[in-house]
Each structure stands twice: as C-alpha cells, then as structure tokens.
Protein backbone atom coordinates (compact mmCIF):
# COMPACT_ATOMS: atom_id res chain seq x y z
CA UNK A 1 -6.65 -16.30 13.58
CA UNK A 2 -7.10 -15.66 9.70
CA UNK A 3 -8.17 -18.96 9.08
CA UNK A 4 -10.14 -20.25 11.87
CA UNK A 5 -14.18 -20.24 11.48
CA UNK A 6 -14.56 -16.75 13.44
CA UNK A 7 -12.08 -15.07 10.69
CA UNK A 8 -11.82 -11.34 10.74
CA UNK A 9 -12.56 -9.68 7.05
CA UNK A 10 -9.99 -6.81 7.59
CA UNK A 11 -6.66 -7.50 9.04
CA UNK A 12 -4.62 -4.32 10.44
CA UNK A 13 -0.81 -4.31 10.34
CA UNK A 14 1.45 -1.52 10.98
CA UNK A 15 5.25 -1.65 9.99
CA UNK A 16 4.73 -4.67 8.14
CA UNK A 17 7.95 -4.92 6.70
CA UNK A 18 9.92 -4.51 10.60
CA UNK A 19 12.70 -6.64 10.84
CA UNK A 20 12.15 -8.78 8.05
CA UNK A 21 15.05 -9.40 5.76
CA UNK A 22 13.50 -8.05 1.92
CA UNK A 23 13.44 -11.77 0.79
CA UNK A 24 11.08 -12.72 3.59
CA UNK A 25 9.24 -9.43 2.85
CA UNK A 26 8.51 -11.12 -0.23
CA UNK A 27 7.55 -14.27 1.05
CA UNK A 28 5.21 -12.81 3.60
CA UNK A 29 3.17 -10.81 0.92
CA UNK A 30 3.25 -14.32 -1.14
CA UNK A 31 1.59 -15.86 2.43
CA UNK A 32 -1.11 -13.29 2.34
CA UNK A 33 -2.06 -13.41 -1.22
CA UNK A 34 -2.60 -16.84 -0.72
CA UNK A 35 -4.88 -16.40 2.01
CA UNK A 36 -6.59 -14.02 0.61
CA UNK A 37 -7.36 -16.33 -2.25
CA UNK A 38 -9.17 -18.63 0.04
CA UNK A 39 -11.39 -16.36 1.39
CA UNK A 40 -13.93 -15.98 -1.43
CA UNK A 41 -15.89 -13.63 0.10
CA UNK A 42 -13.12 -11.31 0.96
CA UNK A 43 -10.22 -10.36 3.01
CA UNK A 44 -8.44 -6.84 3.49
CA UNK A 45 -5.65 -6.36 4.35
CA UNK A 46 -4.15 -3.12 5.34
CA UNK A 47 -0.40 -2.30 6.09
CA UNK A 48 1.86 0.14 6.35
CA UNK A 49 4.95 -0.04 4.69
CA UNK A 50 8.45 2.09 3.77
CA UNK A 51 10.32 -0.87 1.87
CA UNK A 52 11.31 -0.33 -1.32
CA UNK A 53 11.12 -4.44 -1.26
CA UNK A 54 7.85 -5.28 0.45
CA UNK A 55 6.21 -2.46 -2.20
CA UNK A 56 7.45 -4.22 -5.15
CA UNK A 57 5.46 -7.19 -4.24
CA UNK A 58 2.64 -4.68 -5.04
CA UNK A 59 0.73 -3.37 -7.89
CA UNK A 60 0.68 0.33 -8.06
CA UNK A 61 -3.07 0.44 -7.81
CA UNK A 62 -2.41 -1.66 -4.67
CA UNK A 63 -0.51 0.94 -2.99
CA UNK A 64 -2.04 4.61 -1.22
CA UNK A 65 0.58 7.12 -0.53
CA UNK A 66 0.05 9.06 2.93
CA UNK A 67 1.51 12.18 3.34
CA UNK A 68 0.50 15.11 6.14
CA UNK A 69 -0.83 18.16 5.33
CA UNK A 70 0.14 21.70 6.95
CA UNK A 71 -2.92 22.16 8.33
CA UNK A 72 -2.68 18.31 10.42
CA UNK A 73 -5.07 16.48 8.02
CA UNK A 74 -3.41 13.49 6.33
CA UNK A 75 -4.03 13.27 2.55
CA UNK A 76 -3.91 9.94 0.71
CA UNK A 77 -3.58 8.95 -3.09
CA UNK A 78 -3.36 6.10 -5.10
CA UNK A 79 -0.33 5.57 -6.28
CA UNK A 80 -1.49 4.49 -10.05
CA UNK A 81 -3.04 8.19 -9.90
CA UNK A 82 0.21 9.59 -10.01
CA UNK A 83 0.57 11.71 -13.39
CA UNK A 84 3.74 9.65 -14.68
CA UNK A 85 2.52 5.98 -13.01
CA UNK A 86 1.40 5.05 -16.87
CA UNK A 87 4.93 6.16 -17.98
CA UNK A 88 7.11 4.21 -15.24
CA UNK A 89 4.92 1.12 -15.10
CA UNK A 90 6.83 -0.97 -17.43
CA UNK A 91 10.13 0.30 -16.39
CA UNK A 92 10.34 0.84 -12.18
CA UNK A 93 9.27 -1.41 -9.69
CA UNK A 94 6.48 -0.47 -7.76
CA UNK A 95 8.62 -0.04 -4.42
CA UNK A 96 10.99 1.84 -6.83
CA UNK A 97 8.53 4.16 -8.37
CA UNK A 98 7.51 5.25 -5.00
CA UNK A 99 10.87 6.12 -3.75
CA UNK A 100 11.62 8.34 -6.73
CA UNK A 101 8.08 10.80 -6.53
CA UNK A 102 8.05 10.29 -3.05
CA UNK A 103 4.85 11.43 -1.48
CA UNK A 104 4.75 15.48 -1.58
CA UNK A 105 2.52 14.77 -5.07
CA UNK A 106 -0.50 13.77 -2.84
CA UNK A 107 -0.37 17.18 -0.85
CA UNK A 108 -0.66 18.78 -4.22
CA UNK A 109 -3.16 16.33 -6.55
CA UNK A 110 -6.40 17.41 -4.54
CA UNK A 111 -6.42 13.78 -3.04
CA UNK A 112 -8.72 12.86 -0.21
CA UNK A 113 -8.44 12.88 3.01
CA UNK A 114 -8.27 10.33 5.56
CA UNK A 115 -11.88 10.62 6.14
CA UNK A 116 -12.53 9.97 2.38
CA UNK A 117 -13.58 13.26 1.72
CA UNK A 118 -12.25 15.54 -1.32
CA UNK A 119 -10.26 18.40 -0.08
C-alpha cells in the first residue's frame, strides 16, 4: 500500500504501539522513517500513541499532546511548546518527558483546538 504507484500521502494509525514489544516499537518507527524518506514529495503519518518507548523514537516537536476539555472540545499542543521542553531536552527522553508533564498543560496553554482554531 505505501509503496505501490497509487500511494496515499497521509497514512492514519491508531494505537500504534498495540501489542508490540518496545524494541519492535522502535523498529517500526525506524520502518516508517525510512519510507518516508523515499517519498520526496511527502508522506504523513499520523498515530496515536501512549508508549513511553514508541515516543522516544520521536522528537519533541514531532509529538502533539491531546487532552479533553470540560466543555467536550479536545485541545492539542506541541509538545516542544511546553514551558520546560528547552530545559528537559538534553536530559529526558522524549517518551519520558511526556510521562512526567503529562497532558493537563495543554488544557491550560491556550492551545488549539482540534479544528485548528485558537481557543
């Protein structure tokens, strides 16, 4: 499917990480670097994730924290927008990072909402 000639340009993939002991976790994001890299004209890929593991294999501008607001709407935010991502970046993993700030910091950063609109 991703590399034959009627190839999709975004790829959707929930609980990416199901199943999948951490070290093939890491392979598998190695496998879809590497097809991304082929595809010069783009390929995105979008997956949802809670492994500590699979998140490491990650940058943190790579990674969008979800979280649900009281009011239904679900806020997102990068996570290299966090206020202490420039501190931890040199010391956490990404995966790591993420499971110490958890995701209440999105409800209260003003991030967007799923629509993309500021809220």
């Amino acid at each position: 499917m991703l590399e034959g000639s009627d190839r999709p340009n975004l790829v959707l993939i929930d609980d990416i990480d199901q199943s999948l002991h951490p070290q093939a976790q890491a392979r598998l994001m190695e496998l879809l670097r590497s097809l991304a890299r082929l595809r010069p004209q783009g390929l995105r890929i979008l997956a949802t994730s809670h492994s500590p593991y699979l998140i490491d294999a990650l940058a943190q501008d790579e990674v969008w924290v979800v979280a649900l607001r009281e009011d239904g709407v679900a806020a997102a935010g990068c996570l290299a927008d966090h206020p202490d991502s420039e501190h931890f970046r040199n010391v956490l993993g990404t995966g790591e990072f993420l499971s110490s700030v958890g995701e209440d910091w999105v409800l209260q950063q003003g991030a967007v909402d799923a629509s993309g609109l500021d809220r």
